[in-house]
C-alpha atoms as a PDB file:
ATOM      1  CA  UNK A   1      17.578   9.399 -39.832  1.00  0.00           C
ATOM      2  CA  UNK A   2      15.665   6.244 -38.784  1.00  0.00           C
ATOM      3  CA  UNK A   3      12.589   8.089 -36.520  1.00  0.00           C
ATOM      4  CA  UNK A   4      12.335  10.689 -39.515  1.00  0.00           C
ATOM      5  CA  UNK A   5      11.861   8.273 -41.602  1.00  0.00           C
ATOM      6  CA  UNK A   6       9.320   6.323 -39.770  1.00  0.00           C
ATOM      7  CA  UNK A   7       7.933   9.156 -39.523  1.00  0.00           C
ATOM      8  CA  UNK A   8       7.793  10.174 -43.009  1.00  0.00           C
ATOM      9  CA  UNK A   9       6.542   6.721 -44.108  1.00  0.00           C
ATOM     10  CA  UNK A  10       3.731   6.937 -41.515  1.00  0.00           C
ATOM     11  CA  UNK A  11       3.140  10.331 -43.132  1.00  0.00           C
ATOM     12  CA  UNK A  12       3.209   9.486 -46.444  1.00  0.00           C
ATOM     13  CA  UNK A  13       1.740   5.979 -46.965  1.00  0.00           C
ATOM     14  CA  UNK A  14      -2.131   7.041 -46.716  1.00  0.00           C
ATOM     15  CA  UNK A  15      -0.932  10.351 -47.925  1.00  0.00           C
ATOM     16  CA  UNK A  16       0.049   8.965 -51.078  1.00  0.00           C
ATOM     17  CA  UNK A  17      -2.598   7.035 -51.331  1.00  0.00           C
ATOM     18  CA  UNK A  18      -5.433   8.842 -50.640  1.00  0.00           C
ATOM     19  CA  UNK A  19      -4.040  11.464 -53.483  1.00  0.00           C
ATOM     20  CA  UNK A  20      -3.288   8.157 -55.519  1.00  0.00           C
ATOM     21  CA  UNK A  21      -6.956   7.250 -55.315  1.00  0.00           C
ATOM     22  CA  UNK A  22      -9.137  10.001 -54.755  1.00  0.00           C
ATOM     23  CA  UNK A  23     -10.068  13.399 -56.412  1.00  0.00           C
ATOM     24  CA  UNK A  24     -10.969  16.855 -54.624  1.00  0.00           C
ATOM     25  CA  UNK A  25     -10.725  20.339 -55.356  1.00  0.00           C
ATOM     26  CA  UNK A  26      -7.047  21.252 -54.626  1.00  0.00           C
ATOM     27  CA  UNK A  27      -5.317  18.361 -55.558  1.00  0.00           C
ATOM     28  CA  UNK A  28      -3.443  19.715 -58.825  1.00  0.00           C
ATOM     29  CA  UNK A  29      -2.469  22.242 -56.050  1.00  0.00           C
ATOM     30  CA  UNK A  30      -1.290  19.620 -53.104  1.00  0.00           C
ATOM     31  CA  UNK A  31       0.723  17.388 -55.700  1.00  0.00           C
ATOM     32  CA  UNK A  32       2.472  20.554 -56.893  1.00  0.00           C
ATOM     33  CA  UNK A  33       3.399  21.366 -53.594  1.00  0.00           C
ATOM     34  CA  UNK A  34       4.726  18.164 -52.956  1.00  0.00           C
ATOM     35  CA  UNK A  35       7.892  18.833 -55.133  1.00  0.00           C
ATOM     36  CA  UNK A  36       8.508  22.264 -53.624  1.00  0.00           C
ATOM     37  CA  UNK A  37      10.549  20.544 -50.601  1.00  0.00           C
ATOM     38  CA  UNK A  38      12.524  18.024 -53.667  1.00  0.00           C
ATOM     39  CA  UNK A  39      13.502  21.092 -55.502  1.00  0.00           C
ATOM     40  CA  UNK A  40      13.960  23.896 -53.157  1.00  0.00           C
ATOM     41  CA  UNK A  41      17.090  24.464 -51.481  1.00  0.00           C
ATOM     42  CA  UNK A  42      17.802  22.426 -48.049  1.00  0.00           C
ATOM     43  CA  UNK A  43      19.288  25.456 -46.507  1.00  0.00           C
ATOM     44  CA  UNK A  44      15.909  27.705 -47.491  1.00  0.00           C
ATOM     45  CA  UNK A  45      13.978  25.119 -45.447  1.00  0.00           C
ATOM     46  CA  UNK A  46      15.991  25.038 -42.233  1.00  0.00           C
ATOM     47  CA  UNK A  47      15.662  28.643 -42.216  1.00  0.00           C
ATOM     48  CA  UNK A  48      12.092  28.560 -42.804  1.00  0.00           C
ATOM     49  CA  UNK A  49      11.812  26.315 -39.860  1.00  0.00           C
ATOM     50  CA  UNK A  50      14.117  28.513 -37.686  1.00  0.00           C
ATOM     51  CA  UNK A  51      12.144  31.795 -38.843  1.00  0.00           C
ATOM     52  CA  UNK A  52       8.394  29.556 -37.739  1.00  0.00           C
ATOM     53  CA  UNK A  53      10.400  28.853 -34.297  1.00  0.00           C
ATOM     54  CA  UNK A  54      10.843  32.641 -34.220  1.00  0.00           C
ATOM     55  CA  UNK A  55       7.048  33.119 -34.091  1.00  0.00           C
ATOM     56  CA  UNK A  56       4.908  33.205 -31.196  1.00  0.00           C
ATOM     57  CA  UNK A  57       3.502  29.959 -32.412  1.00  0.00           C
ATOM     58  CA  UNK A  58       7.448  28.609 -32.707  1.00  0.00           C
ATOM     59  CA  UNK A  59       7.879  30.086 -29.736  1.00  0.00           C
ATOM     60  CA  UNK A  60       5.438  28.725 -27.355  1.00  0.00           C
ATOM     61  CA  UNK A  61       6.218  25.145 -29.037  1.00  0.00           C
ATOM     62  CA  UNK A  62       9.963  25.558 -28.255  1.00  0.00           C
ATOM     63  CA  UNK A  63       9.483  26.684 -24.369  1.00  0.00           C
ATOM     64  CA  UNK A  64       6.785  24.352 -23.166  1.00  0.00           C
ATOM     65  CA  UNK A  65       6.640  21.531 -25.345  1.00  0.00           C
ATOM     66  CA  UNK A  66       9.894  20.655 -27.188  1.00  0.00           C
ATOM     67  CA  UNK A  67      13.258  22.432 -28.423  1.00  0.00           C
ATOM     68  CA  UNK A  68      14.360  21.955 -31.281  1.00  0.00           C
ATOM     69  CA  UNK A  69      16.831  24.704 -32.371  1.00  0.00           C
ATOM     70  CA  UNK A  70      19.940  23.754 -32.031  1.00  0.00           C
ATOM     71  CA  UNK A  71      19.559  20.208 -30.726  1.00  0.00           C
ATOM     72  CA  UNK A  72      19.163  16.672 -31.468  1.00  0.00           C
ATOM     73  CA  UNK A  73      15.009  16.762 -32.233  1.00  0.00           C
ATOM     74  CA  UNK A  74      15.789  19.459 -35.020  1.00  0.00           C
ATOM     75  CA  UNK A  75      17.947  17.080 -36.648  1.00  0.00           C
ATOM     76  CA  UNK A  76      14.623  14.996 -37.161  1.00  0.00           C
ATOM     77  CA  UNK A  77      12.596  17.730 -37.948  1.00  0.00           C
ATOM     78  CA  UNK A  78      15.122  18.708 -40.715  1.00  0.00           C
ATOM     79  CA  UNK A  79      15.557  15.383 -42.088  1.00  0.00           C
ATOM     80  CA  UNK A  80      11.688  14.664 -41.756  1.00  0.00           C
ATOM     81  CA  UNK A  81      10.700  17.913 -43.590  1.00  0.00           C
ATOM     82  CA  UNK A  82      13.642  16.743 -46.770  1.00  0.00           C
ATOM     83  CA  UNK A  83      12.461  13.347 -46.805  1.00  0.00           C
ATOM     84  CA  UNK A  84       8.497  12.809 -46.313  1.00  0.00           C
ATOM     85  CA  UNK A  85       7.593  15.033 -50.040  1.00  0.00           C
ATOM     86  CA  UNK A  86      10.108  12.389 -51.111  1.00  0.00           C
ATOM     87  CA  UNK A  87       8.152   9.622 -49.405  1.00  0.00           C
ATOM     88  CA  UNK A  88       5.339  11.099 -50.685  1.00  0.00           C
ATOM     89  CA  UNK A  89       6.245  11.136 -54.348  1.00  0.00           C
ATOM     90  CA  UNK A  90       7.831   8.012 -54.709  1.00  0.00           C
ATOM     91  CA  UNK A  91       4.785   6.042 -52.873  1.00  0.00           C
ATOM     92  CA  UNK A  92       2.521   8.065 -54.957  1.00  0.00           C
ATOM     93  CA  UNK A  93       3.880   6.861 -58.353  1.00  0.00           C
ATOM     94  CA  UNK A  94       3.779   3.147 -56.823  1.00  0.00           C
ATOM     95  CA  UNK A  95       0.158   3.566 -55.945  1.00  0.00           C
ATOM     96  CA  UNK A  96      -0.181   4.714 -59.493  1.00  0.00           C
ATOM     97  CA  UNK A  97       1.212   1.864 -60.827  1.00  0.00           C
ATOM     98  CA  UNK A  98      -1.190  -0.383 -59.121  1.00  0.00           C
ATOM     99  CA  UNK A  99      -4.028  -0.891 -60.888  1.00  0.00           C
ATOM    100  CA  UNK A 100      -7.677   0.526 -59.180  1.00  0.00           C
ATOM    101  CA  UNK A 101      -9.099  -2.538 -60.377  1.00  0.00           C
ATOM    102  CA  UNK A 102      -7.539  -5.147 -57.438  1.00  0.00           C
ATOM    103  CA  UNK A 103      -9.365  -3.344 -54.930  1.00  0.00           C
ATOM    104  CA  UNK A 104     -12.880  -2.893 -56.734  1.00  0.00           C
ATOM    105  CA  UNK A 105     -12.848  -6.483 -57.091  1.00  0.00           C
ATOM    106  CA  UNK A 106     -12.228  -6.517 -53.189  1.00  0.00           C
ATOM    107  CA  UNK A 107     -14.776  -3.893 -53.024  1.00  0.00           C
ATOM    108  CA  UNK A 108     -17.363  -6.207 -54.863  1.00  0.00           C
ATOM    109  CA  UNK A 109     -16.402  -9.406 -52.810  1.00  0.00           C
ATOM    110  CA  UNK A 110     -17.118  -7.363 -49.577  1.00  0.00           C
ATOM    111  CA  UNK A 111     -13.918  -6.185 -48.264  1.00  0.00           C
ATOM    112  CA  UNK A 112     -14.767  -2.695 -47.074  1.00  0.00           C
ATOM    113  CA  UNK A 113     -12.510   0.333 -47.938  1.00  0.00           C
ATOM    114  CA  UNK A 114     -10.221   0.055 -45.463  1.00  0.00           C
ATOM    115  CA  UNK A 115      -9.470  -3.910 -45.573  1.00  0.00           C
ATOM    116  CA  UNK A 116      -9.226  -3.051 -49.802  1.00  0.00           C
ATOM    117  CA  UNK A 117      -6.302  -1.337 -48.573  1.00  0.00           C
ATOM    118  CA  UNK A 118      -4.712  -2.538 -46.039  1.00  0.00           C
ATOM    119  CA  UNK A 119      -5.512  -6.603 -47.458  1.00  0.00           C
ATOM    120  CA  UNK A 120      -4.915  -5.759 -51.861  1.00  0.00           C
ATOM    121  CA  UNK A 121      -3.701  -2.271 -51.751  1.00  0.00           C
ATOM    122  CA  UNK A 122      -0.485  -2.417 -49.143  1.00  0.00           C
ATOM    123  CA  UNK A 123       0.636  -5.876 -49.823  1.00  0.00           C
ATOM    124  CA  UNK A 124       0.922  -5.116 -54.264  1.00  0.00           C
ATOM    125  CA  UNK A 125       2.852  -2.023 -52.568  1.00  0.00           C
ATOM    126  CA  UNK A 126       5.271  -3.353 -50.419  1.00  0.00           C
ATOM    127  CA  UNK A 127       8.436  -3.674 -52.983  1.00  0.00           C
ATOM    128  CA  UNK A 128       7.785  -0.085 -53.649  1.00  0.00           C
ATOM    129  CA  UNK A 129       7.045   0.814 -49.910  1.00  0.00           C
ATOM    130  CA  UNK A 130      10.020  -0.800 -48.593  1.00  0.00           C
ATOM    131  CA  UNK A 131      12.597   0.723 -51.278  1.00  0.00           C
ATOM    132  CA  UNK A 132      10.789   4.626 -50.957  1.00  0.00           C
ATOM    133  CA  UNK A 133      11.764   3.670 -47.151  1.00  0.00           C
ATOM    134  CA  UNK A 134      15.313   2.867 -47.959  1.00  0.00           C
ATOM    135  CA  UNK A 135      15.902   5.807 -50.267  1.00  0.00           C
ATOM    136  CA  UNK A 136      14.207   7.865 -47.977  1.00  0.00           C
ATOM    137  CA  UNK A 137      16.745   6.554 -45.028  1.00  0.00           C
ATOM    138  CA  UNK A 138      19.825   7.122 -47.124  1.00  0.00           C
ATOM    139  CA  UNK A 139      18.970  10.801 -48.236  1.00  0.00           C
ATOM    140  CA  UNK A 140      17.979  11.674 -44.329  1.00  0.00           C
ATOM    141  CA  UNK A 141      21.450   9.984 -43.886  1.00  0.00           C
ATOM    142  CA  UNK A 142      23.081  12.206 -46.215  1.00  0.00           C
ATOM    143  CA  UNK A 143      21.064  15.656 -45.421  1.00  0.00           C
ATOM    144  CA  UNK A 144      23.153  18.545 -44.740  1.00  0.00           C
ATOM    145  CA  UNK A 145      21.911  22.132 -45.450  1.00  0.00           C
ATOM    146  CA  UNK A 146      18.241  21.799 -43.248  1.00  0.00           C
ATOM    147  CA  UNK A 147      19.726  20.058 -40.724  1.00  0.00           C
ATOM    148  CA  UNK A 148      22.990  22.391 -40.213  1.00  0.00           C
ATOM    149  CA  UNK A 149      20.412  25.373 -40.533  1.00  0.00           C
ATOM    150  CA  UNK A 150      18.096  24.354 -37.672  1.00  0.00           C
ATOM    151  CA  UNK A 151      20.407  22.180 -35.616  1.00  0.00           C
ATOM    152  CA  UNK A 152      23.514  23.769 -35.822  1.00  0.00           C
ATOM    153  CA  UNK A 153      27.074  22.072 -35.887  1.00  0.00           C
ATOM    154  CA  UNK A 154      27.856  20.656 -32.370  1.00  0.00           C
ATOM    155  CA  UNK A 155      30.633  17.891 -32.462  1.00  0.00           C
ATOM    156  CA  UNK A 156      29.144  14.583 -30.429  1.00  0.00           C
ATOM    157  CA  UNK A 157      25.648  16.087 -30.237  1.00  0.00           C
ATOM    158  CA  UNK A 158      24.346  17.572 -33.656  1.00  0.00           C
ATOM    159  CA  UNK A 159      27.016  15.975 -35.911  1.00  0.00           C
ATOM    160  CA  UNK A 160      25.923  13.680 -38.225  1.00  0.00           C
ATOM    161  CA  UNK A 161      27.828  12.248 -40.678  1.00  0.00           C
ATOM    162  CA  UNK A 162      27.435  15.462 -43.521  1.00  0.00           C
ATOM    163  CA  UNK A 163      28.178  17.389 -40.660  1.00  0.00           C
ATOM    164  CA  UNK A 164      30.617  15.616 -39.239  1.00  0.00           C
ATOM    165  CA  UNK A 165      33.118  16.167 -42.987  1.00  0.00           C
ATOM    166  CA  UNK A 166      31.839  19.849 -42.518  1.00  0.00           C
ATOM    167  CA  UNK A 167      33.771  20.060 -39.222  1.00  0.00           C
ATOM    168  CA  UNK A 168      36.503  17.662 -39.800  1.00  0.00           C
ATOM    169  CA  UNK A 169      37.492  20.054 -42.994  1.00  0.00           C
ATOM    170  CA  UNK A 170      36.691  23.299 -40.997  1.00  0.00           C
ATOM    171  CA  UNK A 171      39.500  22.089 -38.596  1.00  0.00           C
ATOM    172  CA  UNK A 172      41.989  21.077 -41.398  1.00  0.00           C
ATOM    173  CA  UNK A 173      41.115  17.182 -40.086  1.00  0.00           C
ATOM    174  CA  UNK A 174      40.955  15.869 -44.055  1.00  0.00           C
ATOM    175  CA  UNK A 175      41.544  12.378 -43.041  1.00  0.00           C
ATOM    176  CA  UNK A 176      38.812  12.385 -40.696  1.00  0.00           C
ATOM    177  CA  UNK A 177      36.377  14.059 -43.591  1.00  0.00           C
ATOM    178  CA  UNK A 178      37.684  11.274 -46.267  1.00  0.00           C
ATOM    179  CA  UNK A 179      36.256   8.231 -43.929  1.00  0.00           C
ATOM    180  CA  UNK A 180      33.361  10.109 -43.381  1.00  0.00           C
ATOM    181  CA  UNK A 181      32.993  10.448 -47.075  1.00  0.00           C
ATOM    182  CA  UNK A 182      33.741   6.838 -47.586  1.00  0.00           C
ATOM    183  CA  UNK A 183      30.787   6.008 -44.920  1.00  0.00           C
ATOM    184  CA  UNK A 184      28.811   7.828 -46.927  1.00  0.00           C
ATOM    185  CA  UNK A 185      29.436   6.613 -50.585  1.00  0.00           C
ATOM    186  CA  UNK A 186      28.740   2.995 -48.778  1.00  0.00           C
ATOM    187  CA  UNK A 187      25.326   3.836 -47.128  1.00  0.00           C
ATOM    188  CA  UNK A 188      24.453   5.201 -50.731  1.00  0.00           C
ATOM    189  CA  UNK A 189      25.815   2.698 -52.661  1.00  0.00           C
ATOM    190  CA  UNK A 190      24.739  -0.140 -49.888  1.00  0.00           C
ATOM    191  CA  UNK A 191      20.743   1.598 -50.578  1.00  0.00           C
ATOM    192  CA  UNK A 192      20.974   1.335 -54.473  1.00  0.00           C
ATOM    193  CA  UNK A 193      21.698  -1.736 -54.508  1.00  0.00           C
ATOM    194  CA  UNK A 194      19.279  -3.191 -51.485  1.00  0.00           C
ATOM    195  CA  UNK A 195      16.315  -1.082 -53.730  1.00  0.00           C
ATOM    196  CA  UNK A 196      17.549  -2.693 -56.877  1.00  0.00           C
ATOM    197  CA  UNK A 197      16.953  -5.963 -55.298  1.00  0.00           C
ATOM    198  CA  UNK A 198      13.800  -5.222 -53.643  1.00  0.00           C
ATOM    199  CA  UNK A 199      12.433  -3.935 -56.844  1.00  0.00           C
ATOM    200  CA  UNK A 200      13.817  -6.472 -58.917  1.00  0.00           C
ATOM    201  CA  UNK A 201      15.855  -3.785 -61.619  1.00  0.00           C
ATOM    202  CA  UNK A 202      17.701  -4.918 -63.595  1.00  0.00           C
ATOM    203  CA  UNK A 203      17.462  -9.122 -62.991  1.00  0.00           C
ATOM    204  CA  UNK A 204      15.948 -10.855 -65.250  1.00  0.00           C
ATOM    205  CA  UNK A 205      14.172  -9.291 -68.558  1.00  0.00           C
END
Protein backbone atom coordinates (compact mmCIF):
# COMPACT_ATOMS: atom_id res chain seq x y z
CA UNK A 1 0.00 0.00 0.00
CA UNK A 2 2.93 2.34 0.82
CA UNK A 3 5.07 1.98 -2.82
CA UNK A 4 1.55 2.38 -4.60
CA UNK A 5 1.05 5.17 -3.05
CA UNK A 6 4.32 6.80 -3.58
CA UNK A 7 3.77 5.97 -6.59
CA UNK A 8 0.49 7.44 -7.13
CA UNK A 9 1.54 10.73 -5.46
CA UNK A 10 4.58 10.91 -7.78
CA UNK A 11 1.96 10.32 -10.48
CA UNK A 12 -0.43 12.59 -9.57
CA UNK A 13 1.20 15.72 -8.06
CA UNK A 14 2.31 17.41 -11.53
CA UNK A 15 -0.57 15.52 -12.95
CA UNK A 16 -2.91 17.43 -11.03
CA UNK A 17 -1.34 20.28 -11.49
CA UNK A 18 -0.56 20.67 -14.81
CA UNK A 19 -4.55 19.95 -15.47
CA UNK A 20 -5.05 22.43 -12.43
CA UNK A 21 -3.18 25.10 -14.36
CA UNK A 22 -3.16 24.63 -17.89
CA UNK A 23 -5.69 24.27 -20.82
CA UNK A 24 -5.42 21.94 -24.05
CA UNK A 25 -7.64 20.29 -26.30
CA UNK A 26 -8.74 17.09 -24.44
CA UNK A 27 -8.85 18.12 -21.10
CA UNK A 28 -12.80 18.03 -20.50
CA UNK A 29 -11.96 14.49 -21.84
CA UNK A 30 -8.80 13.55 -19.38
CA UNK A 31 -10.67 14.97 -16.18
CA UNK A 32 -13.66 12.81 -17.12
CA UNK A 33 -11.62 9.94 -17.31
CA UNK A 34 -10.16 10.52 -14.16
CA UNK A 35 -13.37 9.39 -12.25
CA UNK A 36 -13.84 6.29 -14.38
CA UNK A 37 -11.31 4.27 -11.97
CA UNK A 38 -13.43 6.14 -8.56
CA UNK A 39 -16.64 4.87 -9.91
CA UNK A 40 -16.10 1.74 -11.77
CA UNK A 41 -16.07 -1.46 -10.12
CA UNK A 42 -12.59 -2.70 -8.45
CA UNK A 43 -13.17 -6.15 -9.69
CA UNK A 44 -13.78 -4.73 -13.57
CA UNK A 45 -10.28 -3.25 -13.25
CA UNK A 46 -8.30 -6.25 -12.04
CA UNK A 47 -9.75 -8.03 -14.83
CA UNK A 48 -8.94 -5.44 -17.22
CA UNK A 49 -5.42 -5.67 -16.06
CA UNK A 50 -5.41 -9.53 -16.18
CA UNK A 51 -7.11 -9.45 -19.80
CA UNK A 52 -3.89 -6.51 -20.92
CA UNK A 53 -1.44 -9.29 -19.29
CA UNK A 54 -3.20 -11.69 -21.68
CA UNK A 55 -1.97 -9.66 -24.69
CA UNK A 56 1.14 -9.99 -26.47
CA UNK A 57 2.06 -6.65 -25.05
CA UNK A 58 1.02 -8.20 -21.31
CA UNK A 59 2.67 -10.94 -22.30
CA UNK A 60 6.10 -10.00 -23.22
CA UNK A 61 6.01 -7.59 -20.00
CA UNK A 62 5.15 -10.58 -17.74
CA UNK A 63 8.03 -13.07 -19.19
CA UNK A 64 11.00 -10.78 -19.51
CA UNK A 65 10.50 -7.93 -17.43
CA UNK A 66 8.21 -8.44 -14.38
CA UNK A 67 5.22 -10.82 -13.20
CA UNK A 68 2.68 -9.65 -11.86
CA UNK A 69 -0.30 -12.09 -12.01
CA UNK A 70 -0.70 -13.70 -9.19
CA UNK A 71 2.07 -12.24 -7.03
CA UNK A 72 3.15 -9.64 -4.74
CA UNK A 73 3.95 -6.68 -7.64
CA UNK A 74 0.18 -7.09 -8.79
CA UNK A 75 -0.88 -6.22 -5.46
CA UNK A 76 0.79 -2.72 -6.26
CA UNK A 77 -0.35 -2.52 -9.56
CA UNK A 78 -3.95 -3.08 -8.27
CA UNK A 79 -3.78 -0.76 -5.49
CA UNK A 80 -1.82 1.85 -7.70
CA UNK A 81 -4.42 1.71 -10.56
CA UNK A 82 -7.57 2.29 -7.42
CA UNK A 83 -5.69 4.91 -5.82
CA UNK A 84 -3.65 7.40 -8.25
CA UNK A 85 -7.38 8.82 -10.16
CA UNK A 86 -7.99 9.31 -6.44
CA UNK A 87 -4.68 11.09 -5.97
CA UNK A 88 -5.39 12.74 -8.89
CA UNK A 89 -8.75 14.20 -7.99
CA UNK A 90 -8.24 15.13 -4.63
CA UNK A 91 -4.78 17.08 -5.50
CA UNK A 92 -6.59 18.55 -8.35
CA UNK A 93 -9.35 20.26 -6.28
CA UNK A 94 -6.42 21.50 -3.83
CA UNK A 95 -4.60 23.04 -6.73
CA UNK A 96 -7.91 24.60 -7.49
CA UNK A 97 -8.25 26.04 -4.39
CA UNK A 98 -5.01 27.82 -4.60
CA UNK A 99 -5.24 30.85 -6.08
CA UNK A 100 -3.17 31.39 -9.78
CA UNK A 101 -2.31 34.62 -8.49
CA UNK A 102 0.72 33.44 -5.78
CA UNK A 103 2.64 32.19 -8.54
CA UNK A 104 2.19 35.14 -11.17
CA UNK A 105 3.46 37.29 -8.57
CA UNK A 106 6.48 34.74 -8.42
CA UNK A 107 6.37 34.80 -12.08
CA UNK A 108 6.78 38.71 -12.10
CA UNK A 109 9.54 38.72 -9.31
CA UNK A 110 11.56 36.24 -11.53
CA UNK A 111 11.00 32.87 -10.23
CA UNK A 112 10.75 30.82 -13.41
CA UNK A 113 7.91 28.23 -13.91
CA UNK A 114 9.27 25.58 -12.32
CA UNK A 115 10.65 27.35 -8.96
CA UNK A 116 6.70 29.08 -9.06
CA UNK A 117 5.93 25.64 -8.34
CA UNK A 118 7.99 23.89 -6.58
CA UNK A 119 8.88 27.41 -4.13
CA UNK A 120 4.67 29.03 -3.96
CA UNK A 121 2.79 26.30 -5.61
CA UNK A 122 3.88 22.93 -3.46
CA UNK A 123 4.44 24.50 -0.17
CA UNK A 124 0.34 26.39 -0.15
CA UNK A 125 -0.30 22.54 -1.14
CA UNK A 126 1.20 20.57 1.32
CA UNK A 127 -1.89 20.20 3.97
CA UNK A 128 -3.79 19.01 1.01
CA UNK A 129 -0.83 16.89 -0.44
CA UNK A 130 -0.09 15.19 2.68
CA UNK A 131 -3.88 14.25 3.61
CA UNK A 132 -4.70 13.05 -0.46
CA UNK A 133 -1.48 10.85 0.60
CA UNK A 134 -3.04 9.53 3.72
CA UNK A 135 -6.45 8.84 2.22
CA UNK A 136 -4.86 7.49 -0.61
CA UNK A 137 -2.75 4.98 1.86
CA UNK A 138 -5.82 3.92 3.77
CA UNK A 139 -8.05 3.05 0.65
CA UNK A 140 -4.86 1.01 -0.98
CA UNK A 141 -4.97 -0.47 2.61
CA UNK A 142 -8.45 -1.40 2.36
CA UNK A 143 -8.60 -2.48 -1.57
CA UNK A 144 -10.04 -5.75 -2.22
CA UNK A 145 -11.77 -6.55 -5.58
CA UNK A 146 -8.51 -5.31 -8.08
CA UNK A 147 -6.18 -6.69 -6.01
CA UNK A 148 -7.93 -10.28 -5.43
CA UNK A 149 -8.60 -10.14 -9.33
CA UNK A 150 -4.97 -9.73 -10.45
CA UNK A 151 -3.13 -11.12 -7.45
CA UNK A 152 -5.10 -13.82 -6.40
CA UNK A 153 -5.66 -15.07 -2.70
CA UNK A 154 -2.41 -16.74 -1.43
CA UNK A 155 -2.25 -16.90 2.49
CA UNK A 156 1.41 -15.29 3.64
CA UNK A 157 2.14 -14.05 0.11
CA UNK A 158 -0.88 -12.14 -1.58
CA UNK A 159 -2.98 -11.67 1.60
CA UNK A 160 -3.50 -8.44 2.65
CA UNK A 161 -5.57 -7.47 5.20
CA UNK A 162 -9.19 -7.40 2.87
CA UNK A 163 -7.94 -10.52 1.79
CA UNK A 164 -6.84 -11.86 4.64
CA UNK A 165 -11.07 -11.63 6.29
CA UNK A 166 -11.84 -13.11 2.74
CA UNK A 167 -9.90 -16.27 3.68
CA UNK A 168 -10.29 -16.33 7.34
CA UNK A 169 -14.32 -16.48 6.58
CA UNK A 170 -13.82 -18.88 3.55
CA UNK A 171 -12.29 -21.30 6.18
CA UNK A 172 -15.04 -20.73 8.87
CA UNK A 173 -11.94 -18.78 10.92
CA UNK A 174 -14.58 -15.75 12.06
CA UNK A 175 -12.42 -14.77 14.87
CA UNK A 176 -9.52 -14.38 12.77
CA UNK A 177 -11.79 -12.16 10.11
CA UNK A 178 -13.24 -9.96 13.22
CA UNK A 179 -9.46 -8.70 14.20
CA UNK A 180 -8.81 -8.24 10.80
CA UNK A 181 -11.89 -6.13 10.60
CA UNK A 182 -10.98 -4.33 13.73
CA UNK A 183 -7.37 -3.53 12.04
CA UNK A 184 -9.13 -2.17 9.53
CA UNK A 185 -11.84 0.14 11.12
CA UNK A 186 -8.51 1.55 13.07
CA UNK A 187 -6.32 2.30 9.95
CA UNK A 188 -9.58 4.10 8.66
CA UNK A 189 -10.56 5.71 11.55
CA UNK A 190 -6.64 6.38 12.59
CA UNK A 191 -6.56 8.30 8.62
CA UNK A 192 -9.75 10.48 9.28
CA UNK A 193 -8.68 11.73 11.97
CA UNK A 194 -4.69 12.35 11.08
CA UNK A 195 -6.43 14.29 7.69
CA UNK A 196 -8.75 16.16 9.95
CA UNK A 197 -5.80 17.45 11.73
CA UNK A 198 -3.65 18.08 8.87
CA UNK A 199 -6.38 20.01 7.25
CA UNK A 200 -7.46 21.70 10.19
CA UNK A 201 -11.59 20.46 9.92
CA UNK A 202 -13.38 21.04 12.17
CA UNK A 203 -10.95 23.15 14.95
CA UNK A 204 -11.52 26.31 15.30
CA UNK A 205 -14.31 28.40 13.22
Amino acid sequence: ATIATVLAMLLAVPGAYALSRSDFRGKQVVDTLLDLPIVLSPIALGAALLVFFDTPVGSFIERHIISFVFSVPGLVLAQFTVVSALAMRLLKSTFDSIGARYEKVGRVMGCSRTSAFSHVALPLAKPGILAAAILCWARAVGEFGASVTLAGATAMKTETLPISIYLSLASADVERAVAAIFVLVFIALGSLLIVRRVTGAGYGA
